[in-house]
C-alpha atoms as a PDB file:
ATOM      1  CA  UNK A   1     102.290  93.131 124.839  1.00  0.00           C
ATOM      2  CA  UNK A   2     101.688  95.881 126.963  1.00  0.00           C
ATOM      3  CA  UNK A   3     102.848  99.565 126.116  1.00  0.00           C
ATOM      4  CA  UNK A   4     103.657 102.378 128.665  1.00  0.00           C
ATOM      5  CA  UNK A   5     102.112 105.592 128.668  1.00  0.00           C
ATOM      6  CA  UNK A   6     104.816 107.385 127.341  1.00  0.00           C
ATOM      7  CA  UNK A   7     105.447 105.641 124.007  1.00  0.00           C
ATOM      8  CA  UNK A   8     101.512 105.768 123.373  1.00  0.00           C
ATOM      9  CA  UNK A   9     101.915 109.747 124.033  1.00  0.00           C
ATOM     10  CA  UNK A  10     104.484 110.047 122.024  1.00  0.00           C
ATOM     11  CA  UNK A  11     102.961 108.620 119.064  1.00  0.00           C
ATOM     12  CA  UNK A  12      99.761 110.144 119.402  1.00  0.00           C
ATOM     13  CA  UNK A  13     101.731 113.469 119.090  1.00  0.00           C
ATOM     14  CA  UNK A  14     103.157 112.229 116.044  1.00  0.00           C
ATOM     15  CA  UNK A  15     100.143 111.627 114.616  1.00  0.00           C
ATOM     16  CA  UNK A  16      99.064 115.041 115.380  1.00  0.00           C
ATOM     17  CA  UNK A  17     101.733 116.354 113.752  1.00  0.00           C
ATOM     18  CA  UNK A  18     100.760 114.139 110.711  1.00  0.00           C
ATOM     19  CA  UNK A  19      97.632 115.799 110.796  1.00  0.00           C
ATOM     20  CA  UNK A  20      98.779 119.193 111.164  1.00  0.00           C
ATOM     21  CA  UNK A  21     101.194 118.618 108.385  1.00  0.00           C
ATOM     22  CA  UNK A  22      98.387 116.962 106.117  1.00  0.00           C
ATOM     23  CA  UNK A  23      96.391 120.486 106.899  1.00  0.00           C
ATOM     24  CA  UNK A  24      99.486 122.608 105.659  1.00  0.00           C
ATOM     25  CA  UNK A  25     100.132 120.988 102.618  1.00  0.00           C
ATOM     26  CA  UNK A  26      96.430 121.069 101.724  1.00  0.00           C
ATOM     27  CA  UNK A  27      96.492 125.003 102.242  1.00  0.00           C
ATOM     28  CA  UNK A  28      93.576 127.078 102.108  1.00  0.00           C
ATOM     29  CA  UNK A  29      90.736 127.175  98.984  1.00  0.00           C
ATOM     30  CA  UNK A  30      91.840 124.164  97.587  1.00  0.00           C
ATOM     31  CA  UNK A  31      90.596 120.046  97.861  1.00  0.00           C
ATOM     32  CA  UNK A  32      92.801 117.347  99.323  1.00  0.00           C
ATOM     33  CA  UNK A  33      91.692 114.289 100.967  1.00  0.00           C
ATOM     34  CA  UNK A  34      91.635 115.265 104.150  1.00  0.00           C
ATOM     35  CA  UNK A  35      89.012 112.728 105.688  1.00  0.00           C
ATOM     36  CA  UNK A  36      90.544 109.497 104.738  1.00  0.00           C
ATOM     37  CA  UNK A  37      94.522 111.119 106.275  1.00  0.00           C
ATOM     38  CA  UNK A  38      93.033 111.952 109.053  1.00  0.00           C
ATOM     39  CA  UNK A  39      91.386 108.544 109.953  1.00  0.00           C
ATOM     40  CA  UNK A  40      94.700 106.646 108.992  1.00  0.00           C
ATOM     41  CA  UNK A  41      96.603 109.072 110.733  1.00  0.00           C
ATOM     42  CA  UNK A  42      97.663 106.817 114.128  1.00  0.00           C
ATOM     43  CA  UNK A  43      98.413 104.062 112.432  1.00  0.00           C
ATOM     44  CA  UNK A  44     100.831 106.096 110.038  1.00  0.00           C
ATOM     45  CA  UNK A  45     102.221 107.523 112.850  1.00  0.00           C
ATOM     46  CA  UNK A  46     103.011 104.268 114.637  1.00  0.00           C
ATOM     47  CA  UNK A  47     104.244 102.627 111.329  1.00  0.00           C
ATOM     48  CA  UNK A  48     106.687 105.241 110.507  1.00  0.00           C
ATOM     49  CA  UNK A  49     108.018 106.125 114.176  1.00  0.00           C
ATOM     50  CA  UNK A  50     108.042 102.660 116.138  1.00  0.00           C
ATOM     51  CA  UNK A  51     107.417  99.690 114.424  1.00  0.00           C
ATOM     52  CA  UNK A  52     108.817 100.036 111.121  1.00  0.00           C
ATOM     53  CA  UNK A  53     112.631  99.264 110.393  1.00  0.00           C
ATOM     54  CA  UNK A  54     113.544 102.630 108.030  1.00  0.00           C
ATOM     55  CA  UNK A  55     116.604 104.594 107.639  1.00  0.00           C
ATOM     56  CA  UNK A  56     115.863 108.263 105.876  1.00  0.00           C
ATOM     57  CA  UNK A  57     119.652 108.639 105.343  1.00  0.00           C
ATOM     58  CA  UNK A  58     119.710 105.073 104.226  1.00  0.00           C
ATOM     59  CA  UNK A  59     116.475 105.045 101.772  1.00  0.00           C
ATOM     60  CA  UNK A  60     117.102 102.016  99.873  1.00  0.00           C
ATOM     61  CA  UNK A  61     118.524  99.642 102.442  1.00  0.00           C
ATOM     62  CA  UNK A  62     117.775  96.328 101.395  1.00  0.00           C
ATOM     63  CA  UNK A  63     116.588  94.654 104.303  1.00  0.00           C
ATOM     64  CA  UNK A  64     113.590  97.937 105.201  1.00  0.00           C
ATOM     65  CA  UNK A  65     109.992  97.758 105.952  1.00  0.00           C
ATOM     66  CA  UNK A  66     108.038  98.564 103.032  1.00  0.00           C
ATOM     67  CA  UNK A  67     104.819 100.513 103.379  1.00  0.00           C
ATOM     68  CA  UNK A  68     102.561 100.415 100.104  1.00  0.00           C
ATOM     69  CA  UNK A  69      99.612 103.226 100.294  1.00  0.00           C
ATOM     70  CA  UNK A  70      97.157 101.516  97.820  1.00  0.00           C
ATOM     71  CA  UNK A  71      94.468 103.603  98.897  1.00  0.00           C
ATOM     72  CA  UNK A  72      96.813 106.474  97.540  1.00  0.00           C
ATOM     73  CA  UNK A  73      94.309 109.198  97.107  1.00  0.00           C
ATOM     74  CA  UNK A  74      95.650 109.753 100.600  1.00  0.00           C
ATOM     75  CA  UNK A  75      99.298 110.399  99.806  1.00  0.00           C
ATOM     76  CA  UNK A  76      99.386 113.700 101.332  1.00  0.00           C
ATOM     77  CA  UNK A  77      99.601 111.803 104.979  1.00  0.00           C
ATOM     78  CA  UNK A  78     102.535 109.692 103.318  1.00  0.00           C
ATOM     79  CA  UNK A  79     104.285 112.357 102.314  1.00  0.00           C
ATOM     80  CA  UNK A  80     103.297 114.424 105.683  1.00  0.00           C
ATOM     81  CA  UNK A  81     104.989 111.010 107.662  1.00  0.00           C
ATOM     82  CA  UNK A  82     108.046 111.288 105.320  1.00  0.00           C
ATOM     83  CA  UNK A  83     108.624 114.938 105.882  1.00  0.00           C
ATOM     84  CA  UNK A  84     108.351 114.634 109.476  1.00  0.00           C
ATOM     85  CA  UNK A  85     110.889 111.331 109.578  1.00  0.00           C
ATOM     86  CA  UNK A  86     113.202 113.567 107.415  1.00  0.00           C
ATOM     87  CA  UNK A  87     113.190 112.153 103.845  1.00  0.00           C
ATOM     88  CA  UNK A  88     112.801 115.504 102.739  1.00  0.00           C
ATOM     89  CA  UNK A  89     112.420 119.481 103.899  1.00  0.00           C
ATOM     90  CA  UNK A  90     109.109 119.908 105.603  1.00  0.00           C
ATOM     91  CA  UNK A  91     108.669 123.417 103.390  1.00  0.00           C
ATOM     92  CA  UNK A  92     108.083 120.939 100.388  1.00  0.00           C
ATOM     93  CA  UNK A  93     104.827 119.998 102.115  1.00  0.00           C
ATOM     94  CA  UNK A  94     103.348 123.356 100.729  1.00  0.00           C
ATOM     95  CA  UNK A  95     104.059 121.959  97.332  1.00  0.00           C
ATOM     96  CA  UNK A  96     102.249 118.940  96.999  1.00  0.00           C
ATOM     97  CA  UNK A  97     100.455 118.707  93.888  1.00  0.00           C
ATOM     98  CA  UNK A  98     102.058 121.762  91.783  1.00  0.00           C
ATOM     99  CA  UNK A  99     102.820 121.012  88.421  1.00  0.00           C
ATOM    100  CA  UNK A 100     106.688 121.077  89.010  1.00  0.00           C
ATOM    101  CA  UNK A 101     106.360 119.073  92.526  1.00  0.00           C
ATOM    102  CA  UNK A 102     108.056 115.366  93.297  1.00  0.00           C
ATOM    103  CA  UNK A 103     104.619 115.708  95.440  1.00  0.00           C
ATOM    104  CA  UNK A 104     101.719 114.646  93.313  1.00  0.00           C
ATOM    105  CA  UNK A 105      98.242 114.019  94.562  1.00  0.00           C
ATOM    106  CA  UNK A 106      98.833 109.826  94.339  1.00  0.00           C
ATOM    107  CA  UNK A 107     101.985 108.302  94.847  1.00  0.00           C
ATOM    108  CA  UNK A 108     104.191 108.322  91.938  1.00  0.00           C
ATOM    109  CA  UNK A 109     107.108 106.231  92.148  1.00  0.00           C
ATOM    110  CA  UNK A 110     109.601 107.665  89.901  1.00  0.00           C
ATOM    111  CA  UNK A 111     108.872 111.319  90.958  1.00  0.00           C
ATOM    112  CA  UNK A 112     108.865 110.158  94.733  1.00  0.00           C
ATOM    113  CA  UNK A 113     111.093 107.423  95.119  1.00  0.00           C
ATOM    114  CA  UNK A 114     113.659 108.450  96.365  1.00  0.00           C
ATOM    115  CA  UNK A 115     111.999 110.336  98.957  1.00  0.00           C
ATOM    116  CA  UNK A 116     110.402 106.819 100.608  1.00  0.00           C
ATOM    117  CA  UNK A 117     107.875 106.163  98.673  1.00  0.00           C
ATOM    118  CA  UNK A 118     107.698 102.866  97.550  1.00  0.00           C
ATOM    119  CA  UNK A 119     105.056 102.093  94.826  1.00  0.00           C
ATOM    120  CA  UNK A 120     102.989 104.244  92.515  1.00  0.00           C
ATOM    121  CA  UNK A 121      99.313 103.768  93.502  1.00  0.00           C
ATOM    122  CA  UNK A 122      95.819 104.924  93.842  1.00  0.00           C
ATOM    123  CA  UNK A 123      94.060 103.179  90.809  1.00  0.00           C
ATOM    124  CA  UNK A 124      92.050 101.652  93.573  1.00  0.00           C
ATOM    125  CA  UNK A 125      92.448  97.906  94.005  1.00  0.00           C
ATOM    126  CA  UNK A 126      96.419  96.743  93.135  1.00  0.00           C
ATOM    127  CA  UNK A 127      98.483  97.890  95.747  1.00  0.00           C
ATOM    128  CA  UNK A 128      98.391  94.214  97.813  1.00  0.00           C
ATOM    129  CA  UNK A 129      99.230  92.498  94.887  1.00  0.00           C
ATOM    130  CA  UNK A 130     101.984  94.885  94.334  1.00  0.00           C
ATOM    131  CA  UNK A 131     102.603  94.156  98.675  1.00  0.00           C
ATOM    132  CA  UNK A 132     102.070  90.428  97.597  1.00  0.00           C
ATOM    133  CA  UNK A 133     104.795  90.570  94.365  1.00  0.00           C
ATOM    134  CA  UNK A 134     107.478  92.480  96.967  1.00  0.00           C
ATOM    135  CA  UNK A 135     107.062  90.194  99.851  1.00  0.00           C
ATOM    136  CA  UNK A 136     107.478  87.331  97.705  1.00  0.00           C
ATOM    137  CA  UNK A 137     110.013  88.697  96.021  1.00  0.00           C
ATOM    138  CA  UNK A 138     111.904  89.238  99.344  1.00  0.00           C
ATOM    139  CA  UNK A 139     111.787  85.960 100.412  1.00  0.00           C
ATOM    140  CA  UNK A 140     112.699  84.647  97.462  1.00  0.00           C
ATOM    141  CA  UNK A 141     115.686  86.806  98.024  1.00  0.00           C
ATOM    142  CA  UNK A 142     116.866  85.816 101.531  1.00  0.00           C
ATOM    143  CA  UNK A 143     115.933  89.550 102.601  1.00  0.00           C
ATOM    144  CA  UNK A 144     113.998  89.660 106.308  1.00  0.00           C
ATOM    145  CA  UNK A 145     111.830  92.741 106.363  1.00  0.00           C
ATOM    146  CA  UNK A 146     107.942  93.655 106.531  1.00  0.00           C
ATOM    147  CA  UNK A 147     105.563  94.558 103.987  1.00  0.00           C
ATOM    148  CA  UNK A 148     102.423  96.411 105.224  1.00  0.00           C
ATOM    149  CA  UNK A 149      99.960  97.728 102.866  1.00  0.00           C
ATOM    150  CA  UNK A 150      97.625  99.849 103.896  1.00  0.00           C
ATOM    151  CA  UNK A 151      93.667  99.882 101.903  1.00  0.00           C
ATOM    152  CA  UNK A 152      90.737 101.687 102.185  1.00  0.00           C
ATOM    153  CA  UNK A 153      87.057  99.652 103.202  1.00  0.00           C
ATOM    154  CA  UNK A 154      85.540 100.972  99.650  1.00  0.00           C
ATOM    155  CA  UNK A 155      88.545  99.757  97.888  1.00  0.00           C
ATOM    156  CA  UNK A 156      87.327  96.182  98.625  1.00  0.00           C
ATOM    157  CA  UNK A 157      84.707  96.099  96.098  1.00  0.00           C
ATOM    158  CA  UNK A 158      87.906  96.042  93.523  1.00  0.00           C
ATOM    159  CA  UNK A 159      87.847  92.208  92.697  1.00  0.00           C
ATOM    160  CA  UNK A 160      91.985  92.420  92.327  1.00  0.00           C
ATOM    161  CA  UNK A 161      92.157  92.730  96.128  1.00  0.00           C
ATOM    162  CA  UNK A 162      90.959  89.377  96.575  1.00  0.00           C
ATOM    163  CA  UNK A 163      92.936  87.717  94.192  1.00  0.00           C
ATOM    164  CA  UNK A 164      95.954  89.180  95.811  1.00  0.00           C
ATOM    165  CA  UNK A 165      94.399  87.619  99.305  1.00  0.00           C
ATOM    166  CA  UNK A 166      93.982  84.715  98.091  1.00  0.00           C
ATOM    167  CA  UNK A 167      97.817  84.648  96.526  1.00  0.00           C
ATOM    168  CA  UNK A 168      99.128  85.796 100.111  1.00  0.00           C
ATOM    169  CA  UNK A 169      97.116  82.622 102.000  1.00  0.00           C
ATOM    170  CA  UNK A 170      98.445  80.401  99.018  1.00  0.00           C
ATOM    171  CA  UNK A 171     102.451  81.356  99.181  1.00  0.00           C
ATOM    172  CA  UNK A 172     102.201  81.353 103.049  1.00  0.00           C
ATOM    173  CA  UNK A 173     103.387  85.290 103.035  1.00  0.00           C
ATOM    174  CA  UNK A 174     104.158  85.882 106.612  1.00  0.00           C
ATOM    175  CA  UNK A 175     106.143  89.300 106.092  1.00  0.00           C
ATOM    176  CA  UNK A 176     103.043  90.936 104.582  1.00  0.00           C
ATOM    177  CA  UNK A 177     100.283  92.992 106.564  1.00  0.00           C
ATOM    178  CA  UNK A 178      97.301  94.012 105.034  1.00  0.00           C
ATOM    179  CA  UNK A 179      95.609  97.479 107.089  1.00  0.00           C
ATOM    180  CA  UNK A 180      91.974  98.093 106.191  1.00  0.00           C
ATOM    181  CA  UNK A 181      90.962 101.369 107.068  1.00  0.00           C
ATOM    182  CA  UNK A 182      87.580 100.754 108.367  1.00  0.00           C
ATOM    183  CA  UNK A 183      86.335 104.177 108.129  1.00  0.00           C
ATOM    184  CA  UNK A 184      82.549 103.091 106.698  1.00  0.00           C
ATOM    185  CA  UNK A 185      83.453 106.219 104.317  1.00  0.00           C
ATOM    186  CA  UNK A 186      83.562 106.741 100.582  1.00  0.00           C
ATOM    187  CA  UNK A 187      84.020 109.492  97.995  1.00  0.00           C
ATOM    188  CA  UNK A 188      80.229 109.752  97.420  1.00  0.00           C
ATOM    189  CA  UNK A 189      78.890 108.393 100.918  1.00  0.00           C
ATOM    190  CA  UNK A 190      78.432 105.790 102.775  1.00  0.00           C
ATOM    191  CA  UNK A 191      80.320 102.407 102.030  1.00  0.00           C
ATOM    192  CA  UNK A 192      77.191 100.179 102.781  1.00  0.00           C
ATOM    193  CA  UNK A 193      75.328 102.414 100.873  1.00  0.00           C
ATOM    194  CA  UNK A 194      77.292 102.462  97.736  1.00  0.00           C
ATOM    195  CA  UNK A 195      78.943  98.771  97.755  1.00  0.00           C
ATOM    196  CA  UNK A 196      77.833  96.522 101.120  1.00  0.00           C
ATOM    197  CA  UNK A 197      80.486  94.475 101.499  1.00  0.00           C
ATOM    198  CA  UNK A 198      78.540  92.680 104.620  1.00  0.00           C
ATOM    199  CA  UNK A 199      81.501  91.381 107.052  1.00  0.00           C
ATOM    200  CA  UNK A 200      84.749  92.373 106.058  1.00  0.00           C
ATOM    201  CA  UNK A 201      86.484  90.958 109.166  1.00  0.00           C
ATOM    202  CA  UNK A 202      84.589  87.449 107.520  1.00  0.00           C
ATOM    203  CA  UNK A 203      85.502  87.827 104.214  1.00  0.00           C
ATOM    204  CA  UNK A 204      89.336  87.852 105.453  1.00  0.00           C
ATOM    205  CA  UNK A 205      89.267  85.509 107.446  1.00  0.00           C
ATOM    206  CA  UNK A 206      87.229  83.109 104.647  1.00  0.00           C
ATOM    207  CA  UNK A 207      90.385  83.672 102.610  1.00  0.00           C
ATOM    208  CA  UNK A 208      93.067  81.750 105.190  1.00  0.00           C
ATOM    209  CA  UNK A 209      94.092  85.848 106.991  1.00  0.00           C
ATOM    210  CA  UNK A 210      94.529  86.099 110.471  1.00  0.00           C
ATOM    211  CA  UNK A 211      92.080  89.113 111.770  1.00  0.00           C
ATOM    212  CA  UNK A 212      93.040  91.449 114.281  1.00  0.00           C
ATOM    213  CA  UNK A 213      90.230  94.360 114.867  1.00  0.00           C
ATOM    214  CA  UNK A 214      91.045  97.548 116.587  1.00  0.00           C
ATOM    215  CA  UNK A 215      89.879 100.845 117.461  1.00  0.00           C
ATOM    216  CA  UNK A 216      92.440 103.226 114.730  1.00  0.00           C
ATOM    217  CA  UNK A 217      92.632 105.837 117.033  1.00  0.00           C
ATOM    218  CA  UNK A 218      93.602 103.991 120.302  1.00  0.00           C
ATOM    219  CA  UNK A 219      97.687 103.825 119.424  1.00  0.00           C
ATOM    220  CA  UNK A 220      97.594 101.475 122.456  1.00  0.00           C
ATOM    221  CA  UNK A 221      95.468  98.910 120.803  1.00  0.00           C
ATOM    222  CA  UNK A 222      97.017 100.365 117.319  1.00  0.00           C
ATOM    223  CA  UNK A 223     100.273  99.255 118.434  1.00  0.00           C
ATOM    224  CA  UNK A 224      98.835  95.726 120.167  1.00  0.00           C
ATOM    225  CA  UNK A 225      97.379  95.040 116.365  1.00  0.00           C
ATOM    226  CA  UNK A 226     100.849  95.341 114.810  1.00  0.00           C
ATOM    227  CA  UNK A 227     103.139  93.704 117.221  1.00  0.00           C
ATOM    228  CA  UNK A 228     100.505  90.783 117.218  1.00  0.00           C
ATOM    229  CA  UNK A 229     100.388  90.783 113.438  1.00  0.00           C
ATOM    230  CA  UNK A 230     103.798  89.374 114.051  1.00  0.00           C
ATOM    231  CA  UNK A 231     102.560  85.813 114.915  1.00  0.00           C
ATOM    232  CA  UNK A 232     101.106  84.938 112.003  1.00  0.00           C
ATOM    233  CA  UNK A 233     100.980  84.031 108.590  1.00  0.00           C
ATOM    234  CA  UNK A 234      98.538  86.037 106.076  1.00  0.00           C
ATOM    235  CA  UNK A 235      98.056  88.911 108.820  1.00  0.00           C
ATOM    236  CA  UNK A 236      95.065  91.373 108.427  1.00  0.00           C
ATOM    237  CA  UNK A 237      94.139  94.555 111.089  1.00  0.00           C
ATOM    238  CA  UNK A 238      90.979  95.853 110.399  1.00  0.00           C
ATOM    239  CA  UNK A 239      90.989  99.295 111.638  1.00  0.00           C
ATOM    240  CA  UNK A 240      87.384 100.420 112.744  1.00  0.00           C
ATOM    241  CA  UNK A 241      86.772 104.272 113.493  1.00  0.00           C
ATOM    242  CA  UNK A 242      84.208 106.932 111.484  1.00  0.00           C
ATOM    243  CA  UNK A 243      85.888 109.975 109.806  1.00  0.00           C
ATOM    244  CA  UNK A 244      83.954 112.934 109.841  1.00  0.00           C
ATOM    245  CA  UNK A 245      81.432 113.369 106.772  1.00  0.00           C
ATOM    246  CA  UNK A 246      81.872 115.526 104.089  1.00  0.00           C
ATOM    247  CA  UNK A 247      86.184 115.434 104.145  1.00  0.00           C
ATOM    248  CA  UNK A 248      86.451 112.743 101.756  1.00  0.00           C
ATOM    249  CA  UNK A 249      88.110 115.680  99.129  1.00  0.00           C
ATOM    250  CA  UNK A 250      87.421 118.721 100.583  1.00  0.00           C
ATOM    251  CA  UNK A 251      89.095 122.667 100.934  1.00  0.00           C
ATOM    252  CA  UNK A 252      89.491 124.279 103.747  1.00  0.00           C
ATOM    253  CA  UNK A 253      88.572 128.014 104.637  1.00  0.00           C
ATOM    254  CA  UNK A 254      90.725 129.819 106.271  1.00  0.00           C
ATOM    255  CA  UNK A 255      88.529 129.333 109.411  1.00  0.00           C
ATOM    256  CA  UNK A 256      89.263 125.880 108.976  1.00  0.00           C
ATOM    257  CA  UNK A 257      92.510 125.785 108.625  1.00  0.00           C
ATOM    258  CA  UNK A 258      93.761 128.114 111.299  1.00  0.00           C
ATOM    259  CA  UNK A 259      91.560 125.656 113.446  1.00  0.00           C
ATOM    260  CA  UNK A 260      93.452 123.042 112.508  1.00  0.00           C
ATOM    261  CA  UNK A 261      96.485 124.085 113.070  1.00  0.00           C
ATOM    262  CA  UNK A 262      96.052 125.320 116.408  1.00  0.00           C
ATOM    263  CA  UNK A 263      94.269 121.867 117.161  1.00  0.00           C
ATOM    264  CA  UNK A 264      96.860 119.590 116.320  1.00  0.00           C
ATOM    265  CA  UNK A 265      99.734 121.540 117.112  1.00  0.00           C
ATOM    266  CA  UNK A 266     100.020 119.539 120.458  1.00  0.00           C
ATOM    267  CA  UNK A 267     103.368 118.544 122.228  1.00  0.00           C
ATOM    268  CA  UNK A 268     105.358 117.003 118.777  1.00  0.00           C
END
């Protein structure tokens, strides 16, 4: 499928803005993960402003795309994607992780629900077999929708992650997409380093997925990866692109910061 110009620009704005907002709601003087946002940043933006089916004025639709953030130490780019799509007031950004805040530093399901988030993660490993029990449970229930979870590469060491891939090959799941961030990144360094996994793309594909690699920051082949996802049963995109070093869960001076938000404050 081929995709003009115009709808790539567009989205690479949005994810800009994702950025930007991801910058604002970590503030000055004080960690967030900024690193592991940034990198999944495109593919946010293309999941919440062109493929996914969502209504913000009609949150719990039954028949929605689901997104499940399993690698939730990330949830400020969630919640920076939900702001901009309008499940909330973009001011609450400046919140996130205050005491009082429906914005905590994971995704928490009953604080955040009814904002569009959909399940309570970031105890690394469970979120695809929480994708696997909701697409399941949708087809079970008649209900035609997508669920796309989205993981981190040093989130595969959690043994749980495979059991869920191998329950997604064996219940022929074909409205669940599993994202792996590819980033080669990890809170204390390098992925190889800390946990080789050797091939990931392999290791998929060894449990029944259909692979599709792509460059995470080209929306054109970003965009490619999920339409093609489409066509097949047990669907996988492997999203390959380094994050810079040393943003894993970092603070920002106010150097930094202004710098950021002059960078990404683009054309959205």
């Amino acid at each position: 499928m081929v995709f003009d110009k115009e709808v790539a620009g567009r989205l690479e704005d949005k994810a800009n803005a994702l950025r930007k907002n991801v910058v604002m709601s970590v503030g000055v003087n004080y960690p967030g993960h900024i690193g592991g946002s940034f990198s999944a940043a495109d593919i946010m933006a293309a999941l919440y402003f062109h493929k996914m089916k969502h209504d913000p004025k009609n949150r719990y639709m039954p028949d929605r795309d689901r997104l499940v953030l399993s690698k939730g130490h990330i949830a400020i780019l969630q919640y920076a994607a939900l702001a901009e799509a309008g499940y909330f007031p973009m001011e609450d950004l400046a919140k996130t992780k205050q005491l009082s805040s429906f914005l905590q530093g994971h995704p928490d399901l009953i604080k955040s629900g009814e904002y569009g988030v959909e399940a309570g993660t970031g105890s690394l490993g469970q979120g695809l077999s929480i994708g696997v029990g909701m697409a399941y449970g949708l087809r079970m229930d008649g209900i035609f929708c997508k669920v796309y979870v989205i993981l981190g590469d040093g989130e595969l060491a959690e043994g749980q992650v495979w059991e869920a891939a191998m329950a997604a090959n064996t219940f022929g799941l074909d409205n669940l997409v599993a994202i792996v961030d590819k980033n080669d990144k990890q809170a204390q360094g390098a992925v190889k380093d800390r946990f080789d996994l050797g091939g990931i793309p392999e290791k998929w594909k060894a449990f029944g997925w259909h692979v599709i690699e792509i460059n995470g920051h080209d929306m054109a082949d970003v965009l490619k990866g999920l339409y093609g996802a489409d066509k097949f049963k047990g669907k996988g995109l492997d999203i390959a692109e380094a994050h810079p070093a040393g943003m894993h869960n970092a603070s920002l001076t106010k150097e930094q910061y202004d710098q950021a938000m002059a960078t990404f404050g683009g054309r959205a």
